[in-house]
C-alpha atoms as a PDB file:
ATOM      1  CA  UNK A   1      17.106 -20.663  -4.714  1.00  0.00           C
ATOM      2  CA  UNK A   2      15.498 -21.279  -1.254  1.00  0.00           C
ATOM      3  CA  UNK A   3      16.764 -20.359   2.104  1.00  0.00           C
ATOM      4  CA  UNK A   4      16.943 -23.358   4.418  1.00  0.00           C
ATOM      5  CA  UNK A   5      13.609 -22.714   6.065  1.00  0.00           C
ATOM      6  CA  UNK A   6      12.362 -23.520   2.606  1.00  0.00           C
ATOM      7  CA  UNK A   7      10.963 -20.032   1.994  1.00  0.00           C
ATOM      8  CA  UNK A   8      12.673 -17.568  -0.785  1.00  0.00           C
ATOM      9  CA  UNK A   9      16.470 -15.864  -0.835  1.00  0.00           C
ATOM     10  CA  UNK A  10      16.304 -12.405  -0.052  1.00  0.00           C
ATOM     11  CA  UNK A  11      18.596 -10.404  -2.129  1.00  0.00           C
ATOM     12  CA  UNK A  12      21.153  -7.799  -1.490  1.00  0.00           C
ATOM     13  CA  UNK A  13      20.125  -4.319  -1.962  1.00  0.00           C
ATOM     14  CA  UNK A  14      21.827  -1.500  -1.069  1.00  0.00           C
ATOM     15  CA  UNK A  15      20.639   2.271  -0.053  1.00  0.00           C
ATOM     16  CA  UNK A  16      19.622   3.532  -3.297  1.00  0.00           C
ATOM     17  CA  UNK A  17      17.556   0.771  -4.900  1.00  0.00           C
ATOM     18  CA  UNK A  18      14.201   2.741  -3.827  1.00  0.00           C
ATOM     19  CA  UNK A  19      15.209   5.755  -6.460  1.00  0.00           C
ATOM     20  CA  UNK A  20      15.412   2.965  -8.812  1.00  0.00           C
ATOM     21  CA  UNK A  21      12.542   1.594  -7.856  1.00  0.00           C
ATOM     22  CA  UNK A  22      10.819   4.916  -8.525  1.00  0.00           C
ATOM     23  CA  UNK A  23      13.012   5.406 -11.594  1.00  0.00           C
ATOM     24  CA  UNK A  24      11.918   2.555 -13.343  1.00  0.00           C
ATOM     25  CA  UNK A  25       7.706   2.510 -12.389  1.00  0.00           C
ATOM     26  CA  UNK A  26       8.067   5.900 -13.382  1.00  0.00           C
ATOM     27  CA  UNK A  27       9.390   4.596 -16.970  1.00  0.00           C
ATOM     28  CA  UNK A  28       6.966   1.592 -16.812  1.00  0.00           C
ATOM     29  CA  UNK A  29       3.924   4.239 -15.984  1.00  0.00           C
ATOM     30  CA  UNK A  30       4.437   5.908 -19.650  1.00  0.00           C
ATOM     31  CA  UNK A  31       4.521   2.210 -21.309  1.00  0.00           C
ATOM     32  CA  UNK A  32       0.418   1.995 -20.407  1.00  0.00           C
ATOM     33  CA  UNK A  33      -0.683   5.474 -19.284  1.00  0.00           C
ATOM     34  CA  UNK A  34      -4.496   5.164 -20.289  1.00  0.00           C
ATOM     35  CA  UNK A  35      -5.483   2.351 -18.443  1.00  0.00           C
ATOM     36  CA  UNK A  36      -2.929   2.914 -15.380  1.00  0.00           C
ATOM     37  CA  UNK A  37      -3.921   6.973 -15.148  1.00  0.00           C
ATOM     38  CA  UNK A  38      -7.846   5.457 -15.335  1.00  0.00           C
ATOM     39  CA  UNK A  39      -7.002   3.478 -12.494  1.00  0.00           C
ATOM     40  CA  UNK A  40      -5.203   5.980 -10.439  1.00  0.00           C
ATOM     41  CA  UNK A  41      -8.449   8.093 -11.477  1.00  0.00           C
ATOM     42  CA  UNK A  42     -11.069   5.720  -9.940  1.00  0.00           C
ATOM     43  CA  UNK A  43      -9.456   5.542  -6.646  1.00  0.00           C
ATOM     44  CA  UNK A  44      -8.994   9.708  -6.040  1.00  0.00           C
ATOM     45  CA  UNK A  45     -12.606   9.834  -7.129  1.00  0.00           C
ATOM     46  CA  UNK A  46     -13.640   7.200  -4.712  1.00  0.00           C
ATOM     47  CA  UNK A  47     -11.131   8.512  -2.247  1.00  0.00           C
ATOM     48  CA  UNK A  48     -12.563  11.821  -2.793  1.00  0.00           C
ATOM     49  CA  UNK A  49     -16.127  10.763  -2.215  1.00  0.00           C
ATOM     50  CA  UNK A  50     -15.499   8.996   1.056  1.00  0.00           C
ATOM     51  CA  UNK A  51     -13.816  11.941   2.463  1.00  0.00           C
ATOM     52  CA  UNK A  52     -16.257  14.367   1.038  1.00  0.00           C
ATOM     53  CA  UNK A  53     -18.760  12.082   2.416  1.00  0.00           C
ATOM     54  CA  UNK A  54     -16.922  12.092   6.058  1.00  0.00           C
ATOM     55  CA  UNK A  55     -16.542  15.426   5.755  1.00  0.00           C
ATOM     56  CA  UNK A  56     -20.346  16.313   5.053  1.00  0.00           C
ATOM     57  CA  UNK A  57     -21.076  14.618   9.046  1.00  0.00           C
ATOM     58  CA  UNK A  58     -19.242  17.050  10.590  1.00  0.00           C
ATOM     59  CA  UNK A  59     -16.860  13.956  11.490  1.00  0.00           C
ATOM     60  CA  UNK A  60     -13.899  16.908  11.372  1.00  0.00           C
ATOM     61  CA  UNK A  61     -11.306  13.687  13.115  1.00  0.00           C
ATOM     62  CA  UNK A  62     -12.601  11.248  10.972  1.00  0.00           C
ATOM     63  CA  UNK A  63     -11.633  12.664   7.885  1.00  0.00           C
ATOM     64  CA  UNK A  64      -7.759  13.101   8.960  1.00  0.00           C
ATOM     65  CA  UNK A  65      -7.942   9.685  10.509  1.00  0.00           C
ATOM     66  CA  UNK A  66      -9.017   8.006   8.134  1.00  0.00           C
ATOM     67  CA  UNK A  67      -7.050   9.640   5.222  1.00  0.00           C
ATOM     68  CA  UNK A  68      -3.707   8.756   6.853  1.00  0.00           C
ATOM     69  CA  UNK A  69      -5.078   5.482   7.608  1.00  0.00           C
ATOM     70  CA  UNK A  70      -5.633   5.113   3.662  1.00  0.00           C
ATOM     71  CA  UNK A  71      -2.191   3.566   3.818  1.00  0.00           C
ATOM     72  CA  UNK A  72      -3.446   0.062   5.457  1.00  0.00           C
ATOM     73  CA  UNK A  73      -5.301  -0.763   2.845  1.00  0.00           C
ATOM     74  CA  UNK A  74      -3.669   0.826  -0.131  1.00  0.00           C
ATOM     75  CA  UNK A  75      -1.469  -2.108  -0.951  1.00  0.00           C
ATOM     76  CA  UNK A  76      -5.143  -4.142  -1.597  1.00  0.00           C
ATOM     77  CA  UNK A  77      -5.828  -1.388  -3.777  1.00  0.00           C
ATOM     78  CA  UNK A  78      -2.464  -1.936  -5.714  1.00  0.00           C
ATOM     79  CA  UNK A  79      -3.159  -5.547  -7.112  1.00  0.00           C
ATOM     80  CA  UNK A  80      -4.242  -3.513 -10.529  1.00  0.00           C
ATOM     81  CA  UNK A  81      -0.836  -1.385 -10.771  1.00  0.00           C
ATOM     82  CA  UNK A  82       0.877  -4.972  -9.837  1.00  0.00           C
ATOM     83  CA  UNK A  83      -0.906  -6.910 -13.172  1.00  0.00           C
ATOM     84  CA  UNK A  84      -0.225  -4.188 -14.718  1.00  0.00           C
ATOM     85  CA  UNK A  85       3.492  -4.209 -13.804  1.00  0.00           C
ATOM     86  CA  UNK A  86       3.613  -8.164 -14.201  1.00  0.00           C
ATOM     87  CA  UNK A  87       2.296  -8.088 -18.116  1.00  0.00           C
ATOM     88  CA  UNK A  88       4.784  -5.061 -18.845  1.00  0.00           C
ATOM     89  CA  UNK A  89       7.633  -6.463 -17.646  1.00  0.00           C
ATOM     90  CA  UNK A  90       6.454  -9.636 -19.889  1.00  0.00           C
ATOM     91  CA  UNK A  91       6.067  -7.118 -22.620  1.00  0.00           C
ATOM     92  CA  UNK A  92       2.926  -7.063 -23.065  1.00  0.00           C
ATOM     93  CA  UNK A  93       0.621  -3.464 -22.557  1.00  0.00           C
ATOM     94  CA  UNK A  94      -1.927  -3.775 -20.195  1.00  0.00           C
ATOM     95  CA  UNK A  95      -5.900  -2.920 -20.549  1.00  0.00           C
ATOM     96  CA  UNK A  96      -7.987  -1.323 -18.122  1.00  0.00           C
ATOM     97  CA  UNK A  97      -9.860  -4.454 -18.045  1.00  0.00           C
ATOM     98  CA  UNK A  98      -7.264  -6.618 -16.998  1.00  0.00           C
ATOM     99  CA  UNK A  99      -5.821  -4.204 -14.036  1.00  0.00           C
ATOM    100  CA  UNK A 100      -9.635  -3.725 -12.886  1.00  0.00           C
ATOM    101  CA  UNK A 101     -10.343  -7.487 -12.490  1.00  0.00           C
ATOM    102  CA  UNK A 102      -7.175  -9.624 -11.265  1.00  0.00           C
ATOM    103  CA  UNK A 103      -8.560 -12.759 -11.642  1.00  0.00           C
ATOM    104  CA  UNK A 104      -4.958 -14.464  -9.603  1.00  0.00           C
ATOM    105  CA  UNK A 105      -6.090 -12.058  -6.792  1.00  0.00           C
ATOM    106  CA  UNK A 106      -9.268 -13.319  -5.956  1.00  0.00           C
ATOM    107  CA  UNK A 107      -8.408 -16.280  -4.028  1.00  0.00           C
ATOM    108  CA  UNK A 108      -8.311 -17.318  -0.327  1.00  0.00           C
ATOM    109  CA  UNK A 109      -4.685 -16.562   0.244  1.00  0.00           C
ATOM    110  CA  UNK A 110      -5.243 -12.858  -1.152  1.00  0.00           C
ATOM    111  CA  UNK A 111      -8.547 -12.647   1.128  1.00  0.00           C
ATOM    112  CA  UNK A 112      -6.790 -13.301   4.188  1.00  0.00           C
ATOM    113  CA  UNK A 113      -3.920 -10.947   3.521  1.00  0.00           C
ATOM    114  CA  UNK A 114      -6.720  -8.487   2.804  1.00  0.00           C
ATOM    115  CA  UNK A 115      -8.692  -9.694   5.899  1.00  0.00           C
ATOM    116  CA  UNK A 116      -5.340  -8.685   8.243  1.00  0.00           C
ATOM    117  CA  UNK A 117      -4.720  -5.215   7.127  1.00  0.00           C
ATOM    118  CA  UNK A 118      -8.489  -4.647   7.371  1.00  0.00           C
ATOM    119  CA  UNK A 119      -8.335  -5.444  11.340  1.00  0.00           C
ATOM    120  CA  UNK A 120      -5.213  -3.613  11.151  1.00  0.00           C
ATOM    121  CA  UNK A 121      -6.906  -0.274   9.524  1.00  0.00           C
ATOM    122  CA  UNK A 122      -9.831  -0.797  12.181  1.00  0.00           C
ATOM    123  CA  UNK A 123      -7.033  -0.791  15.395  1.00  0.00           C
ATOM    124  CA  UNK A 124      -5.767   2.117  13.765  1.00  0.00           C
ATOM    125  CA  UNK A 125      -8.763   4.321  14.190  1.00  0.00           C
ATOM    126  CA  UNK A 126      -9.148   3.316  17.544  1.00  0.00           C
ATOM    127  CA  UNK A 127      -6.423   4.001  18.678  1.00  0.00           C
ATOM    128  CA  UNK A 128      -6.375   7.783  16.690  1.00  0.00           C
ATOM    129  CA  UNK A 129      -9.790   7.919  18.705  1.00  0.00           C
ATOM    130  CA  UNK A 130      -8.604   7.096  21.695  1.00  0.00           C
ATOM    131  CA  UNK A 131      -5.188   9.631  21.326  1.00  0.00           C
ATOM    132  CA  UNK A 132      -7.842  12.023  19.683  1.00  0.00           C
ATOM    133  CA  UNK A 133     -10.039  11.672  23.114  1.00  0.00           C
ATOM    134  CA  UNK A 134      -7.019  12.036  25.853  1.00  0.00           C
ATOM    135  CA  UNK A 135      -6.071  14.792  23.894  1.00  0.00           C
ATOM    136  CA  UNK A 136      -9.278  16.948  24.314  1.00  0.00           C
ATOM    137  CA  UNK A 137     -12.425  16.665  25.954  1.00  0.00           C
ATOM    138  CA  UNK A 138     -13.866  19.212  23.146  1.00  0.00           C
ATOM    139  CA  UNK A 139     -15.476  17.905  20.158  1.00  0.00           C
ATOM    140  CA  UNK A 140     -14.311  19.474  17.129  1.00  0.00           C
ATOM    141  CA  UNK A 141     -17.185  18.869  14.556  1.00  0.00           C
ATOM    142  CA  UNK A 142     -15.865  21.346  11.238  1.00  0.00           C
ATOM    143  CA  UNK A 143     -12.267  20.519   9.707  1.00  0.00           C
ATOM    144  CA  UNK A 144     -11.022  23.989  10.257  1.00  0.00           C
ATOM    145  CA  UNK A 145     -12.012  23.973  13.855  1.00  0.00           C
ATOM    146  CA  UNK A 146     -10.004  20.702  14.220  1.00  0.00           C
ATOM    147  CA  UNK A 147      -7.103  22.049  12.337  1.00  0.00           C
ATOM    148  CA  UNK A 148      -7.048  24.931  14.220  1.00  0.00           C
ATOM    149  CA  UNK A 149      -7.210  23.170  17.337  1.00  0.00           C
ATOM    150  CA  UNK A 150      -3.873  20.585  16.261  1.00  0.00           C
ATOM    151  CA  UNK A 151      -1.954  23.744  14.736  1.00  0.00           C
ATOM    152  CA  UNK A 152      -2.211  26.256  17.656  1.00  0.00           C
ATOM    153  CA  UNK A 153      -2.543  24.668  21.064  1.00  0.00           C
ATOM    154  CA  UNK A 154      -0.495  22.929  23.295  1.00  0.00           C
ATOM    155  CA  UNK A 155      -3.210  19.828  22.922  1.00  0.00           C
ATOM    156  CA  UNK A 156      -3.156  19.295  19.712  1.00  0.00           C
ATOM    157  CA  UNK A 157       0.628  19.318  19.380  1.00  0.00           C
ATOM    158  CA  UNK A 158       0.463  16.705  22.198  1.00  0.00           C
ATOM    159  CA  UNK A 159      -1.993  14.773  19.806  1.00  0.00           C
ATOM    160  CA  UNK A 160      -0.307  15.222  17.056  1.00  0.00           C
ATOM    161  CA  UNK A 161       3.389  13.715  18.521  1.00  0.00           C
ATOM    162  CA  UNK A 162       1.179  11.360  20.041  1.00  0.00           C
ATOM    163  CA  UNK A 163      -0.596  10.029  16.872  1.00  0.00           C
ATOM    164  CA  UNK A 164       2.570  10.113  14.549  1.00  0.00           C
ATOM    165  CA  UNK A 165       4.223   7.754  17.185  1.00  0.00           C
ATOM    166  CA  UNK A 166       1.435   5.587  17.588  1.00  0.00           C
ATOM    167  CA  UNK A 167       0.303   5.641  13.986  1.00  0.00           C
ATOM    168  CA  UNK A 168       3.853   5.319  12.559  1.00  0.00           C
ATOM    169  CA  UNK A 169       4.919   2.256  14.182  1.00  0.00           C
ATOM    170  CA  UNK A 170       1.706   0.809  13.177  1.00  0.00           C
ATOM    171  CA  UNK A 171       1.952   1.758   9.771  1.00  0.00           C
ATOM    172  CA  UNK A 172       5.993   0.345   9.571  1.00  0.00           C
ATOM    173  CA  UNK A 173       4.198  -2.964  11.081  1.00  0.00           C
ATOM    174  CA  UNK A 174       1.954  -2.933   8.490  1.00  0.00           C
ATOM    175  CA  UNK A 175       4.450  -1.842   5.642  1.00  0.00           C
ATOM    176  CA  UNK A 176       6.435  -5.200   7.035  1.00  0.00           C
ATOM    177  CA  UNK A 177       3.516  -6.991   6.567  1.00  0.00           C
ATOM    178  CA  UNK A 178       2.482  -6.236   2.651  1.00  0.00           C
ATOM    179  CA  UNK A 179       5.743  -4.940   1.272  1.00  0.00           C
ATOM    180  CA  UNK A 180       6.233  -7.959  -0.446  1.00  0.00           C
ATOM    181  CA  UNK A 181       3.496 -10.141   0.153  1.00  0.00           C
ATOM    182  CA  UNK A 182       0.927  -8.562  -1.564  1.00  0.00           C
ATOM    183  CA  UNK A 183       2.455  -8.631  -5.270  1.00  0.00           C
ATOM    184  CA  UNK A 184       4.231 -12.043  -4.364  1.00  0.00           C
ATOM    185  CA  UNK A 185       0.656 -13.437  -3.916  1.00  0.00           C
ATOM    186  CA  UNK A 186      -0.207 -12.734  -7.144  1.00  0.00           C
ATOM    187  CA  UNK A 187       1.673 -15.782  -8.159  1.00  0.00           C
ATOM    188  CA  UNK A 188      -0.986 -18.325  -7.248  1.00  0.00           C
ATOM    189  CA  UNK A 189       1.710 -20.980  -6.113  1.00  0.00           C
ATOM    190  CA  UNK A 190       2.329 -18.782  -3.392  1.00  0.00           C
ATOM    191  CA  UNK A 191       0.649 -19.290  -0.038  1.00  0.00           C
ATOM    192  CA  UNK A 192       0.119 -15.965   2.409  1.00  0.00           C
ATOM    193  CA  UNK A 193       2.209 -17.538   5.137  1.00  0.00           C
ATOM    194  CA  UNK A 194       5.026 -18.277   2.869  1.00  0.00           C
ATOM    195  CA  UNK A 195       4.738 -14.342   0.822  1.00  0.00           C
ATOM    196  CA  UNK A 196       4.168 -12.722   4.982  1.00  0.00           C
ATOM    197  CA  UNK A 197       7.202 -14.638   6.240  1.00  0.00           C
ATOM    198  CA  UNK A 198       9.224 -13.482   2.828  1.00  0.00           C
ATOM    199  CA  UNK A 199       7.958 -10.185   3.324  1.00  0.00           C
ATOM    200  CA  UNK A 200       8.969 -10.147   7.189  1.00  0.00           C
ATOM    201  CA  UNK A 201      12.281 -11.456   6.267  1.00  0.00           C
ATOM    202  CA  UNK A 202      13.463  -8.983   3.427  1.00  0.00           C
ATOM    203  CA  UNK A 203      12.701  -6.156   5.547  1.00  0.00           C
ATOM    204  CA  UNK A 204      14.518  -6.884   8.724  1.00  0.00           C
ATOM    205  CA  UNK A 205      17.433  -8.093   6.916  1.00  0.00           C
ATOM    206  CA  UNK A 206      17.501  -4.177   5.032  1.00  0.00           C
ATOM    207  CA  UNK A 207      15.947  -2.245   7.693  1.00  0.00           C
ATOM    208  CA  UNK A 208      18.042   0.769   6.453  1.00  0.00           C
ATOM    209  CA  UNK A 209      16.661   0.750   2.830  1.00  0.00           C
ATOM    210  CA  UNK A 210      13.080  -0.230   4.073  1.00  0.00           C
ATOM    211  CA  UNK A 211      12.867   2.156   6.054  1.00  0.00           C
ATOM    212  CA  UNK A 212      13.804   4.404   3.486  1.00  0.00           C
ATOM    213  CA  UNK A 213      11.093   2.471   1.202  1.00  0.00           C
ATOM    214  CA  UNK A 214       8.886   3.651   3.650  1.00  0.00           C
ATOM    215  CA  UNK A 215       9.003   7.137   4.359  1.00  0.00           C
ATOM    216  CA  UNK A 216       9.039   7.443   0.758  1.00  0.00           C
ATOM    217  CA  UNK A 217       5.750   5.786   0.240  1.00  0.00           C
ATOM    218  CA  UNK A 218       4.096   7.807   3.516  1.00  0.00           C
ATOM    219  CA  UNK A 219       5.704  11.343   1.888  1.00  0.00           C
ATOM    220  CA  UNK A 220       3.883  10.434  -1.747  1.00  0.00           C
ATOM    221  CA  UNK A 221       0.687   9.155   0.031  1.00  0.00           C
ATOM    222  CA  UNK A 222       1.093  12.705   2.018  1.00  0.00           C
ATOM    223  CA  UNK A 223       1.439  15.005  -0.768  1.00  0.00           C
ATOM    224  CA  UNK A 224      -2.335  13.133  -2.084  1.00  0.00           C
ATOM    225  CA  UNK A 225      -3.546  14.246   0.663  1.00  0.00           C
ATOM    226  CA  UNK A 226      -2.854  17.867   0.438  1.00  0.00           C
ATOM    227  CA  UNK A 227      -3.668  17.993  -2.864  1.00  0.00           C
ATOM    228  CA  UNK A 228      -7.374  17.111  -2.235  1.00  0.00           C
ATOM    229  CA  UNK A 229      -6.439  13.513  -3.588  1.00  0.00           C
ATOM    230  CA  UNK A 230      -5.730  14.877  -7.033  1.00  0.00           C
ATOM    231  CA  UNK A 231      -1.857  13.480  -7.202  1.00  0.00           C
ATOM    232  CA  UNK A 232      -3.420   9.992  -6.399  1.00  0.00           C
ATOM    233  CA  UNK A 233      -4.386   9.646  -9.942  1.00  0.00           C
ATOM    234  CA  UNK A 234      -0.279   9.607 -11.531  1.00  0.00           C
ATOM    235  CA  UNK A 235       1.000   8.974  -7.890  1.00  0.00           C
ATOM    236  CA  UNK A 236      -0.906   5.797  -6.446  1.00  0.00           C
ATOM    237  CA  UNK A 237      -0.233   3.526 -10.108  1.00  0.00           C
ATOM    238  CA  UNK A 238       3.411   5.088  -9.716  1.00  0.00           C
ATOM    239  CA  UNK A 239       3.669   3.471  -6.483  1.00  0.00           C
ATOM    240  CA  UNK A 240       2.033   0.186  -7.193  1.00  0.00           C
ATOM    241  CA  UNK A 241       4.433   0.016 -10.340  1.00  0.00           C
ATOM    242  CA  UNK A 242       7.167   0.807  -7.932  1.00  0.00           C
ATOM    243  CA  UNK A 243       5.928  -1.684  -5.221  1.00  0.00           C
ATOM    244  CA  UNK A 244       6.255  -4.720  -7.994  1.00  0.00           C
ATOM    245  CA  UNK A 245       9.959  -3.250  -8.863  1.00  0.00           C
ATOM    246  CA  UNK A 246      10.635  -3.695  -5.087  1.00  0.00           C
ATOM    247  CA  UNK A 247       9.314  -7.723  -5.004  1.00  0.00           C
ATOM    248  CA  UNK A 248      11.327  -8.413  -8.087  1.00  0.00           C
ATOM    249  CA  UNK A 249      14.558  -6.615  -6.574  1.00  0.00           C
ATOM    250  CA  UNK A 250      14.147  -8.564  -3.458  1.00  0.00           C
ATOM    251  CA  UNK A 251      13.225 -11.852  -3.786  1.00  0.00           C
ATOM    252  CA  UNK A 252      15.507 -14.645  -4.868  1.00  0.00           C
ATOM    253  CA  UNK A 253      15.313 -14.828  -8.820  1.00  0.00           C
ATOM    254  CA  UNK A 254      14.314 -18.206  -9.462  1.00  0.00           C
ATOM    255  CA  UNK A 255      10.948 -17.250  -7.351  1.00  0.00           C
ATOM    256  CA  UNK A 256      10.215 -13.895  -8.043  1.00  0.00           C
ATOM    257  CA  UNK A 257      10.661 -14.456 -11.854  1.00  0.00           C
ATOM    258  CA  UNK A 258       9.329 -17.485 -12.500  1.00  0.00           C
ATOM    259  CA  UNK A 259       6.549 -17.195 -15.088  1.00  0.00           C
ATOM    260  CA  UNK A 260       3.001 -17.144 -14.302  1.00  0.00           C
ATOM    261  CA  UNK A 261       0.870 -19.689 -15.893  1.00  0.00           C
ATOM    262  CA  UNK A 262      -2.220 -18.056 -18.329  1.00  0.00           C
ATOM    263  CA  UNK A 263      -5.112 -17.504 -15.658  1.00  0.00           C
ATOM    264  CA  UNK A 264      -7.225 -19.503 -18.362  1.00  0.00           C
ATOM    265  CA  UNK A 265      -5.297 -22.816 -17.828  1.00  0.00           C
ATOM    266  CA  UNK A 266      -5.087 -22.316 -14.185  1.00  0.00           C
ATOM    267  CA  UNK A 267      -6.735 -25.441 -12.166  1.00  0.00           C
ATOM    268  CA  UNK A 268      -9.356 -24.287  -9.983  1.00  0.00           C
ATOM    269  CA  UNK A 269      -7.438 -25.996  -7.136  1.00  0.00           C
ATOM    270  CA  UNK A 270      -4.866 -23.365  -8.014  1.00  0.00           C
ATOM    271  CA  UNK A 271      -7.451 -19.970  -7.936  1.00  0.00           C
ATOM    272  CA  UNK A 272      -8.780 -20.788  -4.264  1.00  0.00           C
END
């Protein structure tokens, strides 16, 4: 079924499909735990590392920034969680191997989507600098100091309303952006015009449940953080199971669950 601009259906959801979503990754998690819990382990480590890294350059603003900013580019991160998702609901169990190196990712179309939030993620920080520096005229070079200074003066609450305004609506634009079209483009007969507009499209016609969707995902990717990153090993494949649930729940059947040709009889035409 297509819509009359030739893209997708949307379908009806109503207010609770997110807990399903949840409900069933969470089910689909335990069907592969190995290699999905090795991939959730590789990004905290690397996540981890960065921050650690950040963190050892006294870069005290950096290393909120950019660990908040971690959602722009987490939904690149996902295209493991969504193979993984795609061969379980075909009933097959995924390897580590196969949710490491998506071989229907690593096309053009993919690129560019990845290309976007990138520019996206690099906005972001400039514009937490640029709250960050009308905030204060103080550089805060330690995390504690910086902490100290958001937590207990009238400043850094400023900053801090400041920053979740700024930083949330780019984040929702940026949520509108991938919600969909980053697992729908792992069907290589999808373009990223076609899977951006689809994705644009499913979220303003549910804003309610979206939204929802969303504060969801920015609460989970929250409670990494405060755990040192830790929770991103069982919650980030959680989410990118969950994430694939979503596509599948919202775009029109005959699209969304189509079956994807073997990657090893794929035309090259069909790859780039």
């Amino acid at each position: 079924m297509e819509s009359r601009s030739g893209l997708p259906a949307i379908n009806d959801i109503d207010a609770t499909a997110p807990f399903r979503w949840l409900a069933s990754a969470w089910g689909d998690l335990w069907k592969a735990p190995v290699p999905l819990f090795a991939y959730g382990f590789l990004i905290s480590m690397a996540s981890l590392a960065l921050t650690w890294g950040i963190y050892e350059t006294n870069a005290a603003f950096w290393v909120l920034a950019l660990t908040f900013g971690f959602v722009f580019v987490a939904p690149m991160l996902a295209m493991g969680p969504y193979e993984a998702a795609r061969r379980i609901e075909a009933g097959e169990t995924p390897r580590l191997g196969q949710i490491l190196v998506v071989r229907t990712a690593m096309r053009q179309d993919v690129a560019y989507l990845g290309l976007a939030l990138l520019l996206i993620y690099f906005f972001w920080g400039r514009m937490a600098q640029l709250v960050y520096g009308l905030s204060t005229y103080q550089l805060y070079e330690t995390l504690p100091d910086f902490l100290r200074f958001a937590a207990t003066t009238q400043e850094g609450h400023n900053m801090l309303i400041a920053g979740s305004i700024v930083g949330g609506a780019i984040a929702f634009l940026t949520f509108t952006l991938v919600v969909v079209s980053a697992p729908m483009l792992l069907d290589p007969r999808n373009n990223v015009f076609a899977a951006v507009a689809t994705s644009f499209r499913a979220v303003s016609r549910h804003p309610g449940p979206m939204l929802l969707w969303a504060l969801i995902i920015a609460l989970l990717v929250l409670a990494c953080a405060v755990s040192g990153f830790v929770a991103m090993v069982v919650i980030f494949p959680w989410l990118g199971l969950a994430s694939w649930r979503a596509y599948r729940a919202l775009v029109a059947e005959e699209v969304a669950q189509r079956p994807l040709k073997p990657v090893a009889t794929m035309k090259t035409s069909e790859l780039s």
